[in-house]
Every structure is written in structure tokens, then in C-alpha cells.
Protein backbone atom coordinates (compact mmCIF):
# COMPACT_ATOMS: atom_id res chain seq x y z
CA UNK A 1 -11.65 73.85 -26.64
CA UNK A 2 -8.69 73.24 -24.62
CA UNK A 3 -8.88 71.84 -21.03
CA UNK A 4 -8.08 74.05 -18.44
CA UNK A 5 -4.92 73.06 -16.06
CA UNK A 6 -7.61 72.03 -13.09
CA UNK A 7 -9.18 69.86 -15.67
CA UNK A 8 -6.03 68.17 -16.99
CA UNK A 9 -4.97 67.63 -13.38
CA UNK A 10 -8.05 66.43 -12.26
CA UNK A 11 -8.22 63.57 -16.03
CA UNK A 12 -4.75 62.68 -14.47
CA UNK A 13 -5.40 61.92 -11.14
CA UNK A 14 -8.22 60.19 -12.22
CA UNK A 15 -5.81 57.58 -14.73
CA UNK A 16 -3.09 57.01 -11.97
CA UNK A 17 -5.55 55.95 -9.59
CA UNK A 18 -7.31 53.57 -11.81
CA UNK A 19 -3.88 52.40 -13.00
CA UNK A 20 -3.23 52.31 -9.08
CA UNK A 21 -6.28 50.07 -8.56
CA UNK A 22 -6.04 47.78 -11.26
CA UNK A 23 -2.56 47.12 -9.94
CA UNK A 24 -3.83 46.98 -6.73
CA UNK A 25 -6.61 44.09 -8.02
CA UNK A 26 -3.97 42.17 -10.03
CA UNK A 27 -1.42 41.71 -7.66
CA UNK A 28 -4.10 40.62 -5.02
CA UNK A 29 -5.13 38.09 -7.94
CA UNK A 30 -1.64 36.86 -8.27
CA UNK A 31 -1.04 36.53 -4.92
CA UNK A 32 -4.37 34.24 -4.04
CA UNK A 33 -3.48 32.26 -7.37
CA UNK A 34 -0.26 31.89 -5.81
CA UNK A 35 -1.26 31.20 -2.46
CA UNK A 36 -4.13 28.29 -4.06
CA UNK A 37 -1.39 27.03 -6.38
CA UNK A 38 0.74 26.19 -3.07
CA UNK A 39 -2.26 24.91 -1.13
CA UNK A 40 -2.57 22.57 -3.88
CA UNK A 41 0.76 21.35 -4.07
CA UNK A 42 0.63 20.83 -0.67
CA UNK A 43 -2.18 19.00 -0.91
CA UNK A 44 -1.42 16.33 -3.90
CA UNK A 45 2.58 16.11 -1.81
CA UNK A 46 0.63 15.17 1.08
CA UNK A 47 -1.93 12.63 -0.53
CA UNK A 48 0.89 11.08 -2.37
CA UNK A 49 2.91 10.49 0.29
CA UNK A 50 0.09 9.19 2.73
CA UNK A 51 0.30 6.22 0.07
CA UNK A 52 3.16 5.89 -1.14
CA UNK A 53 7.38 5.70 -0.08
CA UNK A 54 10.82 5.19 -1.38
CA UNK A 55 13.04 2.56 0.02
CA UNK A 56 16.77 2.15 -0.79
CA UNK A 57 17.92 -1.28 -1.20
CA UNK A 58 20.70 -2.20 1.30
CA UNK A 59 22.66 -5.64 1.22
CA UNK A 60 22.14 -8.79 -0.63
CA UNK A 61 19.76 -10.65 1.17
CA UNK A 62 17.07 -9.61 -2.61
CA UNK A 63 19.85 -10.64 -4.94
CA UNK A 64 19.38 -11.33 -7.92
CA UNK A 65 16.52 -9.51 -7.66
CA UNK A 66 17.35 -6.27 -6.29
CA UNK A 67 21.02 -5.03 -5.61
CA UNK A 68 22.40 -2.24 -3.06
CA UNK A 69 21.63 1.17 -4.48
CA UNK A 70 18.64 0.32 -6.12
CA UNK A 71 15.22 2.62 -5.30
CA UNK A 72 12.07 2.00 -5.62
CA UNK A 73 8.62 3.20 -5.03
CA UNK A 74 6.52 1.69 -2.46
CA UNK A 75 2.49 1.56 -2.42
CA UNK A 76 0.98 2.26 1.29
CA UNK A 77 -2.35 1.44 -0.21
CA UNK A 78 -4.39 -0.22 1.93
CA UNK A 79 -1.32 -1.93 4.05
CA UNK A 80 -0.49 0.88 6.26
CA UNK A 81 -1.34 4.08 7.77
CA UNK A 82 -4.75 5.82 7.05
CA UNK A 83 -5.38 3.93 4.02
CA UNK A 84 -5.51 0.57 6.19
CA UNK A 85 -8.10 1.61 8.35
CA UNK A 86 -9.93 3.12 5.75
CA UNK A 87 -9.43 -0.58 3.68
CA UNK A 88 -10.85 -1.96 6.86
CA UNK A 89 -13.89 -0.54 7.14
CA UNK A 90 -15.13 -0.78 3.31
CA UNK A 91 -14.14 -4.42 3.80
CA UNK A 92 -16.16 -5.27 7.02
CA UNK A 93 -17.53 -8.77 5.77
CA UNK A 94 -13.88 -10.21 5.73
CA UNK A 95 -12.42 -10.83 8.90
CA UNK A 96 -8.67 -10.75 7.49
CA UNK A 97 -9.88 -7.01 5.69
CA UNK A 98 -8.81 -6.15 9.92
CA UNK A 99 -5.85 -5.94 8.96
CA UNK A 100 -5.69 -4.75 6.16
CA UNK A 101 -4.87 -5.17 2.25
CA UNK A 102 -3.03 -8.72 1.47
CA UNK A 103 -0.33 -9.06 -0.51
CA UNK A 104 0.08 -12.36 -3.02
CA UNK A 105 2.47 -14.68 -3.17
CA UNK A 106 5.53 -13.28 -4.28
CA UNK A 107 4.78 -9.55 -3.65
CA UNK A 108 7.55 -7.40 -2.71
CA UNK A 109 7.15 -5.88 0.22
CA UNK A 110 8.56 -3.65 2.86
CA UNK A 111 8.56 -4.34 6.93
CA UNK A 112 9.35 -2.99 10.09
CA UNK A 113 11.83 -5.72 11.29
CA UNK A 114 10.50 -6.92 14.54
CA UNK A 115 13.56 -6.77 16.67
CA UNK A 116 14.17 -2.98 15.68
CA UNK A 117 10.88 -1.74 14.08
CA UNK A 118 12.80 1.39 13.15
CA UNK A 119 15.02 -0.91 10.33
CA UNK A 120 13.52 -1.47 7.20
CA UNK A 121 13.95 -4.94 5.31
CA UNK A 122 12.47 -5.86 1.86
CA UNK A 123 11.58 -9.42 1.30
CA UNK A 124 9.15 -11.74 -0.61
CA UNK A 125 5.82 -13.02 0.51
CA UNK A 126 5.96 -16.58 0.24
CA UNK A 127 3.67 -17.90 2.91
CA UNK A 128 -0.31 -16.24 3.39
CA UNK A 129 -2.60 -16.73 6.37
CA UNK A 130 -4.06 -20.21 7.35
CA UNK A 131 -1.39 -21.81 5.25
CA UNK A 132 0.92 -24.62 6.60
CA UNK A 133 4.16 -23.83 5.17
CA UNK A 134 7.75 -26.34 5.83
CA UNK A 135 10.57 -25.87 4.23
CA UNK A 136 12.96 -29.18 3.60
CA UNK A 137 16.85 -28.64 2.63
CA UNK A 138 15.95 -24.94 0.72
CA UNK A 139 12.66 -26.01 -0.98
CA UNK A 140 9.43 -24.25 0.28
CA UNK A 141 6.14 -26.20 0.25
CA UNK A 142 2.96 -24.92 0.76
CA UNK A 143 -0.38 -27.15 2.18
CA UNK A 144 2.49 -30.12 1.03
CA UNK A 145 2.59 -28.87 -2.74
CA UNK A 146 6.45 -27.56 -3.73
CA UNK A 147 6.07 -23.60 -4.47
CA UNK A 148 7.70 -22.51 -7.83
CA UNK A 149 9.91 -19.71 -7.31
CA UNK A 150 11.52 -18.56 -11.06
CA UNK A 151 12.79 -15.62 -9.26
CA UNK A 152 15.16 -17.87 -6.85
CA UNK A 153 18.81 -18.38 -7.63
CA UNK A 154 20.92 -18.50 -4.78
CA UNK A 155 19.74 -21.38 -2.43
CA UNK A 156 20.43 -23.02 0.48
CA UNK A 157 19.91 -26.36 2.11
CA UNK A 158 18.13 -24.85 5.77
CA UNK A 159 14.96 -26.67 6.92
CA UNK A 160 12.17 -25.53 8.80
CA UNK A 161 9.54 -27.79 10.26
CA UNK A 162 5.90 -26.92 9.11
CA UNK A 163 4.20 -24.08 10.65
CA UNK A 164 0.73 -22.80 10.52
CA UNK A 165 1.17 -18.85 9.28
CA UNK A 166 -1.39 -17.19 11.67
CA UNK A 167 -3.96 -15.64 10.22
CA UNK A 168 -2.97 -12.24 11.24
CA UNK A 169 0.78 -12.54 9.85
CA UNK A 170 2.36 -13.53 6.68
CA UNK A 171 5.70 -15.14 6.16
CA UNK A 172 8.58 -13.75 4.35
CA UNK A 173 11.96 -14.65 2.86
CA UNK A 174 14.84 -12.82 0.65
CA UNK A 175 15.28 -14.19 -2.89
CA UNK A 176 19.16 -14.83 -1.78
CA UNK A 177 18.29 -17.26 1.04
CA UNK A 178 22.25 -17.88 1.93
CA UNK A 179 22.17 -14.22 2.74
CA UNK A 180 18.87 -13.36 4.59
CA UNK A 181 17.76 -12.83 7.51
CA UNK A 182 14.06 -13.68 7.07
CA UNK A 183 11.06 -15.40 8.80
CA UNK A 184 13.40 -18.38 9.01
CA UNK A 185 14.57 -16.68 11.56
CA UNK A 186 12.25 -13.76 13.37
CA UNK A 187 9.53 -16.21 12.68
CA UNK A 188 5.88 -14.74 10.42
CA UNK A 189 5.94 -11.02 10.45
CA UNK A 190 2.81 -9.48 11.64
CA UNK A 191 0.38 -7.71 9.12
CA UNK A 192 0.59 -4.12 11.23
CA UNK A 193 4.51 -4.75 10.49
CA UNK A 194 3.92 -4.49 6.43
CA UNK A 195 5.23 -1.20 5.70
CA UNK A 196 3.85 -1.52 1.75
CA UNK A 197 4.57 -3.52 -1.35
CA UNK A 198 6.86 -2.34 -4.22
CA UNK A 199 5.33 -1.70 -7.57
CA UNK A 200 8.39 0.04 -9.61
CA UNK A 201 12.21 0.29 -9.07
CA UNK A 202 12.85 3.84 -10.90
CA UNK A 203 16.41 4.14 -10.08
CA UNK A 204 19.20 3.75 -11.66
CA UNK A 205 17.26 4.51 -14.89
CA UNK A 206 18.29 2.23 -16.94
CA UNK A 207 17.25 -0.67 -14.60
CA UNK A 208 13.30 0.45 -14.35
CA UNK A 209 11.19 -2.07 -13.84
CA UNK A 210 7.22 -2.58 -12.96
CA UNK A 211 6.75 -4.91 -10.09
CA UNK A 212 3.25 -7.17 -9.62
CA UNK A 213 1.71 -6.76 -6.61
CA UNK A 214 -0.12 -4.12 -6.72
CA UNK A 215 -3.42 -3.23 -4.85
């Protein structure tokens, strides 16, 4: 029996407002995917960079190491920020866990310099807390033992009498020591100065490279 012209009206009123609806429901669906898919982003860019930086190398003073244009990605972990304070208090039975994560020997790390804390330098940690560290015509001894350093090429013949690193500081020098301004000069760089250590230089891409160090 054929529908009467009420009746087909009526069936298609009734299929553009479903149609109407179900658009209505998907494009609400698509926009709160949307709008979680950002939140997340936001999110993971946020954590990520709460622990971690880029730093450009500038100058020689890390040569043969590291040369001008060089990047590389820097781990905040536990050295500064949030994460240090948060290092701090799961590590309440060590009084040096105050200040935060330690780089070892021969870490790369980044600091604020302490004559313009807005500068960034990269150098090596060579001397750690309680140590007594002197330094006769370019060679480095630690506690009286000479420290190995493979990575050093470019040397000098400066002194420096011994010293007692303080036990909130570490002391730090560039791999070219003709060419550095280091804590031969400003001294041991406070632990609240250590910006982070590096654990990769990414750029250019042919020179990648893994660094140790890392917390």
C-alpha cells in the first residue's frame, strides 16, 4: 500500500534528524578526542622538558670533545628544578642527596656561570665533594693520585695549589684547558649552579654520540 505524502514526510523528517544527531554526536566525539589528544601532548611536552634541555656548544674551551655548533640533549634529572627536590626527599639518609643528584667524574655537564648566571658553559666534572684536588704544571691529582683523563688533548702548564672541593660544590674544567675559563678560575661551582649533564649530542647527524653520565 503506498504511503501517503504526510507519511513520507513525516519517514523523512524522521532520517534527517537522526542523520542530524549522529552528526551532531560524532563531531562532539571528534572534538573531545581532539581536545584529549592536545591535553596530552601538552602534557608529555611539558614532562619532557621539566627534565630535559638542549644546549648549543659555543667556543672551544670542550675541544676536542665538542666543537661550536654542536647540540646536544641535556638530562635535568635529579640536578635541577622539580626533579631535585623531588631527588632530595626520596634520598633523606644522605646528607649530599640536599642537593641533589651527583654527577661522576668526567660527566658532562651544564652550569649557570657564576659571574652571569644567565650564560651557560659546558665543562667536565673532574673534582667531587670532600676531595682535595691540586693541579701541578696541567696535571690534575686527586687525594695525591694523578687523574687519567683519555679525553684530554690540548694542555697547559697552569698550577693550582690543593683545595678542598666543599661538599656542596663540585669542580669543573674544559677538555681544552689553554682555552677555558673554568674552576681554575671562578673557583668550585656550586651544586644549585648544575644546570644538568649531557647524555647525547644529536646534531649534526652524522656526529651522534651517547654520553656516560647519566642518572
Amino acid at each position: 500500500m503506498p504511503r501517503s505524502p504526510c507519511q513520507s514526510l513525516s519517514f523523512c523528517l524522521r532520517i534527517m534528524l537522526y542523520w542530524s544527531y549522529s552528526r551532531r554526536r560524532l563531531l562532539a566525539r571528534t572534538a573531545r578526542e581532539f581536545f584529549l589528544s592536545a591535553l596530552l601532548a601538552a602534557a608529555l611536552f611539558m614532562g619532557v622538558n621539566s627534565v630535559t634541555a638542549r644546549s648549543y656548544v659555543e667556543g672551544p674551551s670542550m675541544e676536542p670533545t665538542l666543537y661550536t655548533g654542536q647540540v646536544l640533549l641535556i638530562s635535568r634529572l635529579g640536578i635541577s628544578g622539580l626533579s631535585r627536590q623531588v631527588f632530595a626527599s626520596a634520598h633523606l639518609e644522605s646528607p649530599q642527596a640536599t642537593s641533589g643528584w651527583l654527577p661522576p667524574r668526567g660527566a658532562i655537564v651544564t652550569v649557570a656561570q657564576p659571574a652571569d648566571s644567565g650564560k651557560v658553559l659546558i665543562k667536565r666534572v673532574v673534582g667531587l665533594p670532600g676531595e682535595t684536588l691540586a693541579i701541578e704544571e696541567g696535571a690534575v691529582y686527586i687525594n695525591g693520585q694523578p687523574l687519567d683523563e683519555p679525553y684530554l688533548v690540548y694542555n697547559d702548564r697552569r698550577s693550582v695549589p690543593p683545595l678542598v672541593v666543599p661538599m656542596d660544590s663540585v669542580y669543573v674544567l674544559g677538555d681544552d684547558r689553554p682555552n677555558s675559563g673554568d674552576s681554575r678560575q671562578f673557583g668550585p661551582v656550586l651544586r644549585s649552579n648544575l644546570l644538568g649533564v649531557a647524555v647525547l649530542r644529536y646534531w649534526p647527524l652524522s656526529q651522534i654520540r651517547l654520553f656516560a653520565g647519566i642518572p
